[in-house]
Protein backbone atom coordinates (compact mmCIF):
# COMPACT_ATOMS: atom_id res chain seq x y z
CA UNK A 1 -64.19 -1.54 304.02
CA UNK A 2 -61.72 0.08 306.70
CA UNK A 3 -62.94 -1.00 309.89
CA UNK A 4 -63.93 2.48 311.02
CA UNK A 5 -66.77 3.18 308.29
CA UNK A 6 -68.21 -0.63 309.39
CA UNK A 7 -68.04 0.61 312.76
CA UNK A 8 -70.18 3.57 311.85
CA UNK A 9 -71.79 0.87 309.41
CA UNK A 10 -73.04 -1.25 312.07
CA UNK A 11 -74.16 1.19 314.29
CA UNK A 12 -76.09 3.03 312.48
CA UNK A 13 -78.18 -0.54 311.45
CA UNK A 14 -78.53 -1.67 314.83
CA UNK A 15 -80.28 1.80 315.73
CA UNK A 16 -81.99 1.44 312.80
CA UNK A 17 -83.10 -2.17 312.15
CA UNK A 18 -86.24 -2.05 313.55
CA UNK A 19 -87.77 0.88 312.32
CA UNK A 20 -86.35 -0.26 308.81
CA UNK A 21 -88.44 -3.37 309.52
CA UNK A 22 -91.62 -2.18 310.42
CA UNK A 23 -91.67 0.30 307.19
CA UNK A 24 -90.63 -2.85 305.39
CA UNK A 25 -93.59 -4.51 306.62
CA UNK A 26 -96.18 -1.94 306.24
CA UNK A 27 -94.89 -1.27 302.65
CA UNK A 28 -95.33 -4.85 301.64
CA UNK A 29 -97.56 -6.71 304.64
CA UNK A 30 -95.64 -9.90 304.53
CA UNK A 31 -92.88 -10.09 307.47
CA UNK A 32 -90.81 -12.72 305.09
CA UNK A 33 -90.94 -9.95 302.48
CA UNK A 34 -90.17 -7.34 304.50
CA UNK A 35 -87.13 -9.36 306.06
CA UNK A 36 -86.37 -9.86 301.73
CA UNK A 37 -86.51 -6.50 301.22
CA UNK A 38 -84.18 -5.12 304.47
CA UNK A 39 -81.71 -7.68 303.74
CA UNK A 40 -81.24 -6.12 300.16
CA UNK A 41 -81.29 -2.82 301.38
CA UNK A 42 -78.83 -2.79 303.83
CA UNK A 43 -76.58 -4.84 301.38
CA UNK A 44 -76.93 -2.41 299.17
CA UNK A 45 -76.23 0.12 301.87
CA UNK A 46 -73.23 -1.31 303.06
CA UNK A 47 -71.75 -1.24 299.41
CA UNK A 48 -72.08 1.92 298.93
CA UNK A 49 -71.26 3.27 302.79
CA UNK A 50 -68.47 5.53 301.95
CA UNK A 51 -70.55 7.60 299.80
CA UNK A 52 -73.89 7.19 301.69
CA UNK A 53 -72.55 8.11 304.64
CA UNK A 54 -71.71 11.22 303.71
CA UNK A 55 -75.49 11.91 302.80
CA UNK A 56 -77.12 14.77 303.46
CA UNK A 57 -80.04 12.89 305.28
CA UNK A 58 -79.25 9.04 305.55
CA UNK A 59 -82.23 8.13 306.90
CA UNK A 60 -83.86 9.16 303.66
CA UNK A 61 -81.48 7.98 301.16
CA UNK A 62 -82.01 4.35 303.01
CA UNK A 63 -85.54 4.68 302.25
CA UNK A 64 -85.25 5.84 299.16
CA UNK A 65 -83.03 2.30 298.40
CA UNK A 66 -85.64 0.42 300.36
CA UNK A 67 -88.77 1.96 298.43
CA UNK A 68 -87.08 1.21 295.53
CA UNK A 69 -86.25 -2.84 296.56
CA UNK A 70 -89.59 -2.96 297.41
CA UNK A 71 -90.72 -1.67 293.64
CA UNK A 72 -88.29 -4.08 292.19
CA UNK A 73 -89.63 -7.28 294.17
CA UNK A 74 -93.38 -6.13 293.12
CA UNK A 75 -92.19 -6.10 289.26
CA UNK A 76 -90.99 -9.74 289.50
CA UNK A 77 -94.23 -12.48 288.52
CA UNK A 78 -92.28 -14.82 291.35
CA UNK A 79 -93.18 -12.23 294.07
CA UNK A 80 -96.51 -13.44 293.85
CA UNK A 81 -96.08 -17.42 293.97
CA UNK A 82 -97.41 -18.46 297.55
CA UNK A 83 -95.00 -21.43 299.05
CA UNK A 84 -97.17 -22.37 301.47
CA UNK A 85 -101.00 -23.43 301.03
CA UNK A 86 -102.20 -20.64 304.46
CA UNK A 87 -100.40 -17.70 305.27
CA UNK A 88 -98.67 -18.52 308.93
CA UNK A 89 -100.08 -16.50 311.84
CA UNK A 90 -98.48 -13.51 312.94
CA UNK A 91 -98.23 -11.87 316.72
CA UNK A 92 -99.54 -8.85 317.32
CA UNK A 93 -97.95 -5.59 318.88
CA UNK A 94 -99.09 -5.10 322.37
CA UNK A 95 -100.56 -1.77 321.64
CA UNK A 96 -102.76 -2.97 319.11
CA UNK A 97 -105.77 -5.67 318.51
CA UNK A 98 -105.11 -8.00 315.54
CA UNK A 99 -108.67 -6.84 314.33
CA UNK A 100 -107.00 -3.20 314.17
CA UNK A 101 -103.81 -4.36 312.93
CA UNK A 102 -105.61 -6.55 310.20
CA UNK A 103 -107.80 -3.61 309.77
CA UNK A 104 -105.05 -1.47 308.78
CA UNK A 105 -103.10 -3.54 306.57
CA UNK A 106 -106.03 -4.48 304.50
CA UNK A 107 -106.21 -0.28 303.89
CA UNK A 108 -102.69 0.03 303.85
CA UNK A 109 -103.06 -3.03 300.92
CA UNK A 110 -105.89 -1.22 299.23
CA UNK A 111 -103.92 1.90 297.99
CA UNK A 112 -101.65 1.95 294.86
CA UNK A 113 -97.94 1.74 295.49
CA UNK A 114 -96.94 5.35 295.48
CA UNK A 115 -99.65 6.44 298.18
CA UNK A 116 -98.71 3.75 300.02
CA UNK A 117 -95.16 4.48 299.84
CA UNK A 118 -95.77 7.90 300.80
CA UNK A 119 -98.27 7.25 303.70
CA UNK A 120 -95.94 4.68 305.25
CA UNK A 121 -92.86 6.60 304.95
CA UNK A 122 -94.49 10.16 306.44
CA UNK A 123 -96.92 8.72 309.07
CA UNK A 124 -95.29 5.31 310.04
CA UNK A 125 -91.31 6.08 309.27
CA UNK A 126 -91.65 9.80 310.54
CA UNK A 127 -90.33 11.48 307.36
CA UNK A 128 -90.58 14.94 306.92
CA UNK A 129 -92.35 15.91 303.44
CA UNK A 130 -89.25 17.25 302.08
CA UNK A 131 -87.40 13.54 303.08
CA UNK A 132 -90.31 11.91 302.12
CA UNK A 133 -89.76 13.51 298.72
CA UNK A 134 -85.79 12.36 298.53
CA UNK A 135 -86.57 8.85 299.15
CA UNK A 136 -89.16 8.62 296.55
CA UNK A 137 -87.14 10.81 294.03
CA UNK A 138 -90.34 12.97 293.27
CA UNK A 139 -91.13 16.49 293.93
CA UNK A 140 -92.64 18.41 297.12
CA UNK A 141 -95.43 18.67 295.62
CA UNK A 142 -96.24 14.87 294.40
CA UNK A 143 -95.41 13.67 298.40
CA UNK A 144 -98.46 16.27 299.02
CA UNK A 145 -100.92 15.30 296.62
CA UNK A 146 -100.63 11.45 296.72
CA UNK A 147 -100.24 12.03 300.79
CA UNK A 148 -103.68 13.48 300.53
CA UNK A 149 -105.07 10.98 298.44
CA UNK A 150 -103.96 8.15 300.38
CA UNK A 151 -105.10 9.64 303.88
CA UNK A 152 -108.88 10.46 302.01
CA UNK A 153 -108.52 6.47 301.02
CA UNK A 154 -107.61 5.27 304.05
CA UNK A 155 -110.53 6.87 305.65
CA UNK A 156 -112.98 5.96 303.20
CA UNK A 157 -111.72 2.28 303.73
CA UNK A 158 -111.87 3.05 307.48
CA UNK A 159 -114.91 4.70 307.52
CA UNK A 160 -116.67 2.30 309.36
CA UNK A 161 -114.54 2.75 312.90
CA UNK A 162 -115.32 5.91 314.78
CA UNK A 163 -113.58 8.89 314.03
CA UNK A 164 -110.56 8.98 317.20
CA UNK A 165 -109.69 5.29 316.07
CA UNK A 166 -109.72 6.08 312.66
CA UNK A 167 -107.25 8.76 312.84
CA UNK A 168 -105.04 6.43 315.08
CA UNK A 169 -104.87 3.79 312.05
CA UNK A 170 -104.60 7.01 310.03
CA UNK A 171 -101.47 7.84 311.46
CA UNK A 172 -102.80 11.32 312.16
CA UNK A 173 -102.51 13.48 315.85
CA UNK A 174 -105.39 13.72 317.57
């Protein structure tokens, strides 16, 4: 790669990373996953630079690579082998309890894949409908519908937490 497109390359990761991450990790709920599934997808990206670079909206075409890593890792019967006999405890954000946290990924967990997908990417990675849309390679009008049924889901799941905290998890503006 000429050493101006990894420049570009490399900075648009480093802005990136982190926000790549998190989606990662509310996608799948497993950081080691997640860390799986942005490796691959900035490998991936970095192949194909030239030409993604030159995207209309990056940001979605990354996610659209990432939802799709993600898909691929759930289809393999290997994904689901455990290598160690107890999950390893996770830290917590500072904003958030680990009963909320926990809260939400079990709700996050209880949705099929393409809600989730959609959820994640509009509330959590701040993707317009339309981009939303591009990354998942459906229509407007899918993003919509399975956006809808995976906020009514989350709330049913939720349902128990008053109503301001619940839209917090939710993702939604007060």
């Amino acid at each position: 790669m000429r050493p101006d497109l990894e420049r570009d390359y490399v900075e648009y990761v480093r802005a990136r990373l982190p926000r790549l991450h998190r989606t990662a990790y509310l996608l799948c709920a497993d950081a080691s996953q997640a860390d799986d599934i942005v490796q691959a997808t900035l490998a991936a990206l970095y192949v194909d630079w030239k030409r993604a670079a030159g995207a209309d909206n990056l940001d979605g075409y990354v996610h659209r690579i990432m939802v799709r890593r993600y898909a691929d890792e759930r289809r393999r019967k290997w994904s689901r082998v455990l290598l160690r006999e107890r999950v390893p405890e996770t830290s917590t954000p500072a904003d958030h309890s680990v009963e909320e946290r926990d809260e939400l990924m079990r709700a996050l967990r209880s949705l099929p894949d393409g809600q989730r997908a959609v959820v994640v990417l509009r509330f959590f990675a701040d993707l317009s409908v339309e981009a939303t849309a591009r990354a998942l390679g459906c229509s407007v009008g899918n993003v919509k519908s399975q956006c809808s049924r995976g906020l009514a889901a989350l709330r049913e799941v939720l349902d128990s937490r008053p109503a301001q905290a619940t839209a917090h998890l939710a993702g939604e503006r007060p």
